[in-house]
N, C-alpha and C. Protein backbone atom coordinates (compact mmCIF):
# COMPACT_ATOMS: atom_id res chain seq x y z
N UNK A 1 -76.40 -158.14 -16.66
CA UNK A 1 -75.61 -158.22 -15.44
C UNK A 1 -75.05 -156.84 -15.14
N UNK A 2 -75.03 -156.66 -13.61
CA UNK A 2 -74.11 -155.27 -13.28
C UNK A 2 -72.95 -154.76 -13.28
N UNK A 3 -72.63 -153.60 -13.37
CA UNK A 3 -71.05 -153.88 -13.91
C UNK A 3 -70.22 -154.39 -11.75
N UNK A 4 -71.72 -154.18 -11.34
CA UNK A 4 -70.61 -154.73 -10.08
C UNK A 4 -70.61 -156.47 -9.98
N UNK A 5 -71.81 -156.92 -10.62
CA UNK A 5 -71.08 -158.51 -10.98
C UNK A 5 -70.12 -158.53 -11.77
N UNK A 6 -70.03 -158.03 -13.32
CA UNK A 6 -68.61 -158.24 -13.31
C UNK A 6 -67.33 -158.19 -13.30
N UNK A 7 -67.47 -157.00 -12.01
CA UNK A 7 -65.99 -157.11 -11.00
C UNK A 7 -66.11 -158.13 -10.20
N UNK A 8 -67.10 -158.68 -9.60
CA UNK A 8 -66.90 -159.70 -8.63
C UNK A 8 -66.13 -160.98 -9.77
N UNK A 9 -66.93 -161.21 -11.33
CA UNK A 9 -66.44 -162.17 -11.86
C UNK A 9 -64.59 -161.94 -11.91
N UNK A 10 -64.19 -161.06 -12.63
CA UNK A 10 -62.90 -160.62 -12.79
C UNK A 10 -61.92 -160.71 -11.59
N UNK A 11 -62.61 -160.50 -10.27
CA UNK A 11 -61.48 -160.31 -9.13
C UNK A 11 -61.49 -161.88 -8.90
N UNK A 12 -62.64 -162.79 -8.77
CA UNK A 12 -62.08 -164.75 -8.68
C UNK A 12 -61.68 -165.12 -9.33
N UNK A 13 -61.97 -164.65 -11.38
CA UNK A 13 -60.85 -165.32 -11.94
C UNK A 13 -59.55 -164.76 -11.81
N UNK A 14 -58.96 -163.41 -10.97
CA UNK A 14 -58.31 -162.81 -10.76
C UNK A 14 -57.47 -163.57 -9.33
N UNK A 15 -58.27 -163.82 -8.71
CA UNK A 15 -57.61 -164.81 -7.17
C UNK A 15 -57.36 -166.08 -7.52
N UNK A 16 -58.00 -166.54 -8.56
CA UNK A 16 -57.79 -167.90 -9.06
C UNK A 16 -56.61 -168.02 -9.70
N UNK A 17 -56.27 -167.31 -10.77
CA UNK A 17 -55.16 -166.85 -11.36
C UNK A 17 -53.73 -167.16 -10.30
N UNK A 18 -53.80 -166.16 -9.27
CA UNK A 18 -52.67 -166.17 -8.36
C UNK A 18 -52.64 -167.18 -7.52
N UNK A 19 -54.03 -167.21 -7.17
CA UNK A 19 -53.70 -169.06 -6.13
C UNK A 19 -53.14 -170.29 -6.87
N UNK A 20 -53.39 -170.08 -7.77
CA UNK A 20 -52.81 -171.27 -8.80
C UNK A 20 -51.23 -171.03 -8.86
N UNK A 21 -50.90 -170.19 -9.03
CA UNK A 21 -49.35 -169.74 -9.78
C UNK A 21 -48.47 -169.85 -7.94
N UNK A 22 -49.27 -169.16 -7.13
CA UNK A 22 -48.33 -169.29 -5.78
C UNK A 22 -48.53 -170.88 -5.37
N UNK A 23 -49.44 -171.79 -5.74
CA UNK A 23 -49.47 -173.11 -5.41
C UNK A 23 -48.69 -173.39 -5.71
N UNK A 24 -48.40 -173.81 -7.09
CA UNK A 24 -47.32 -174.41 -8.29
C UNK A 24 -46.11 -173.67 -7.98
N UNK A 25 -45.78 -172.63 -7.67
CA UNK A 25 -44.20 -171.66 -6.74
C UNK A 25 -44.05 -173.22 -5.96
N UNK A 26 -45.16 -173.25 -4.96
CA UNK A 26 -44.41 -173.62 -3.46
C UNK A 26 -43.98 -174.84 -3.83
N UNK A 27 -44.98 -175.79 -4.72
CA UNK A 27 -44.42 -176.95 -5.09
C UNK A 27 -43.03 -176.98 -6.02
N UNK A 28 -43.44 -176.38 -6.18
CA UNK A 28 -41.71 -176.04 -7.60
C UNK A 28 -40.37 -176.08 -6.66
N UNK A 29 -40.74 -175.20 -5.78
CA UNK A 29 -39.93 -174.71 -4.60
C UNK A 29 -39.28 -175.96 -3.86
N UNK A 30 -40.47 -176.60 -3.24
CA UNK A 30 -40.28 -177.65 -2.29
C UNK A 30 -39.81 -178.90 -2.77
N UNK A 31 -40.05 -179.09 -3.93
CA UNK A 31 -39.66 -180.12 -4.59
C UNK A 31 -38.09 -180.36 -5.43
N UNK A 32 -37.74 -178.79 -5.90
CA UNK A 32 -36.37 -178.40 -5.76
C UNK A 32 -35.41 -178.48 -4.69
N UNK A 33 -36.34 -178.06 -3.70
CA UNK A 33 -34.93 -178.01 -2.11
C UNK A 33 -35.15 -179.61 -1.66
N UNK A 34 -36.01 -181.06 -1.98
CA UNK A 34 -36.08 -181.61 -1.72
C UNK A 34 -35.30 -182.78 -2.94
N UNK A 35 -34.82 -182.31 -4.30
CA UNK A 35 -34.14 -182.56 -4.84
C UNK A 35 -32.81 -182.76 -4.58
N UNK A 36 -32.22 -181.39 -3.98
CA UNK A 36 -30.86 -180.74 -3.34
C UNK A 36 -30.95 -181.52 -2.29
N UNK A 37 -31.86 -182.33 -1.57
CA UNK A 37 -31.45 -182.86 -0.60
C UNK A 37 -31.30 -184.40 -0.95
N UNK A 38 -31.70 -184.79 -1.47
CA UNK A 38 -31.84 -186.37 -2.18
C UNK A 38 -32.16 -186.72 -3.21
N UNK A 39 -30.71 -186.46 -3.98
CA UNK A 39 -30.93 -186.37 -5.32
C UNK A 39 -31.02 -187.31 -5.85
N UNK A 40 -31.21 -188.68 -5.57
CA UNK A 40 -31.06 -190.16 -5.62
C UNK A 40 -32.98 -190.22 -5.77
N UNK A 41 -33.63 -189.64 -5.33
CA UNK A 41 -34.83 -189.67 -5.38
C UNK A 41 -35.91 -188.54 -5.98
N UNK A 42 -34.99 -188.21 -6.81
CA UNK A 42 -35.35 -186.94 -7.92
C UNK A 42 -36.37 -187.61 -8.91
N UNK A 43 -36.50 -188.84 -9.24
CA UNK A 43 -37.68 -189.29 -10.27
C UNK A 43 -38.81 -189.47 -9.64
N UNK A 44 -38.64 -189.77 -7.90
CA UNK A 44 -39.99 -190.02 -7.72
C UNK A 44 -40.72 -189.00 -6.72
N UNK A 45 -39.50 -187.84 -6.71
CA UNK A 45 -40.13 -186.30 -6.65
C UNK A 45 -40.97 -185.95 -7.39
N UNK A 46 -40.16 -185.96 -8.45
CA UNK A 46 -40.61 -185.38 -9.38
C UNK A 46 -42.33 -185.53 -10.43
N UNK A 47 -42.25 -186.74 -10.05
CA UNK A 47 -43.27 -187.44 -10.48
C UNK A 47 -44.67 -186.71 -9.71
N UNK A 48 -44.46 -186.83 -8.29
CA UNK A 48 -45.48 -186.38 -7.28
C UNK A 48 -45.68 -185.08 -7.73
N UNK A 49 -44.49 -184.05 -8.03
CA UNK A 49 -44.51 -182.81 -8.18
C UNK A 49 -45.27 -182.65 -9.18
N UNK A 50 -45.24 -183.35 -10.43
CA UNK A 50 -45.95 -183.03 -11.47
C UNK A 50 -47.24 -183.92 -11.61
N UNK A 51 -47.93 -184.44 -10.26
CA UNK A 51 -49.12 -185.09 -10.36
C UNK A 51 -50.09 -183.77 -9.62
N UNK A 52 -49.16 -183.38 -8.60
CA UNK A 52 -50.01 -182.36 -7.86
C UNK A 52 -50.05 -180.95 -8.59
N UNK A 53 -49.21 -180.88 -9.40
CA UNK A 53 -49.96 -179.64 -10.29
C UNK A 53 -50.70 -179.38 -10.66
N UNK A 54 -50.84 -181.08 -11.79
CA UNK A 54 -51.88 -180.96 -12.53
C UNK A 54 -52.78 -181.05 -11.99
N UNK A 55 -53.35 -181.62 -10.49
CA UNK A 55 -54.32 -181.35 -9.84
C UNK A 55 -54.56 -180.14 -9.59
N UNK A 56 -53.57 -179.23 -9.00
CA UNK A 56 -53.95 -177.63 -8.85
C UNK A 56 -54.21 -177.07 -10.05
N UNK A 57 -54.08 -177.41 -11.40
CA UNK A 57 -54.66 -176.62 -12.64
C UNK A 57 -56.02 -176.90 -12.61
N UNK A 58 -55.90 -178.05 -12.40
CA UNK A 58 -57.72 -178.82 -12.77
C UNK A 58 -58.44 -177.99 -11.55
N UNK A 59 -58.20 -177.97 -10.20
CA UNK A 59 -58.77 -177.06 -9.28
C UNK A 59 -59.08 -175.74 -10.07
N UNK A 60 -57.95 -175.31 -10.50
CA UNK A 60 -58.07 -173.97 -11.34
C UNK A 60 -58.96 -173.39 -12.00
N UNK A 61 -58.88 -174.55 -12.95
CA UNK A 61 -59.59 -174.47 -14.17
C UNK A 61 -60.83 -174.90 -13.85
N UNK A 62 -61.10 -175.33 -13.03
CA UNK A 62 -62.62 -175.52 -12.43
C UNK A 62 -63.27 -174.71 -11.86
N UNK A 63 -62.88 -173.32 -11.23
CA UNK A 63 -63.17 -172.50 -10.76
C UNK A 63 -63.31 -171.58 -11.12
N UNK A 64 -62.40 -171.49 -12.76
CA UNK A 64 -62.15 -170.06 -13.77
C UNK A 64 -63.47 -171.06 -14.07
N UNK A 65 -63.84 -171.82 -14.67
CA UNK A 65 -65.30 -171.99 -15.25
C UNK A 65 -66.57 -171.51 -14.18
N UNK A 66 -66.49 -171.77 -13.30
CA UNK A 66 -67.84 -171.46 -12.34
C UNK A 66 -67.95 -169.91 -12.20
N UNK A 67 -66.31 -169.36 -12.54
CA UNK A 67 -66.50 -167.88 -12.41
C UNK A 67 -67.14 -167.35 -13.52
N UNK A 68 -66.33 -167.57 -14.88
CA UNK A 68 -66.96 -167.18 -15.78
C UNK A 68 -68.66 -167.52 -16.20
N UNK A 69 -69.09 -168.76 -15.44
CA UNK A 69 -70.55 -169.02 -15.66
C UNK A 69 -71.42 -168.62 -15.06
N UNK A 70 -70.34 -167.55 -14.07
CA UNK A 70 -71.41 -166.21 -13.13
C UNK A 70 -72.01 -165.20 -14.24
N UNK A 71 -70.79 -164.90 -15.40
CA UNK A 71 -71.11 -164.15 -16.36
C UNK A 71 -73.05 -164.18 -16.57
């Protein structure tokens, strides 16, 4: 492989990296100021909050594999 494939590999697991981490921000985020607003319904925030993560990891982590299997 060229070393310009693997910069292309390095810069998606590189965008993947940050799309993941600014996803999981906004939810962190939104789910906090939506805490502060109804805190009576903080378990079943919370719950959602931590279903859709783990969906954005699994996105993640599905994509750091297809990158690295550019290798």
């Amino acid at each position: 492989m060229t070393e310009l494939g693997i910069l292309g590999v390095a810069l998606g697991a590189g965008l993947v990296a940050i799309g993941a981490g600014i996803g999981i921000g906004k939810i962190g985020s939104s789910a906090m100021e939506a805490i502060g607003r109804q805190p009576d319904a903080a378990g079943k925030i919370r719950t959602n909050m931590i279903i859709i993560a783990a969906l954005i990891e699994g996105v993640a982590l599905f994509a750091l594999v297809i990158c690295f299997m550019a290798l």
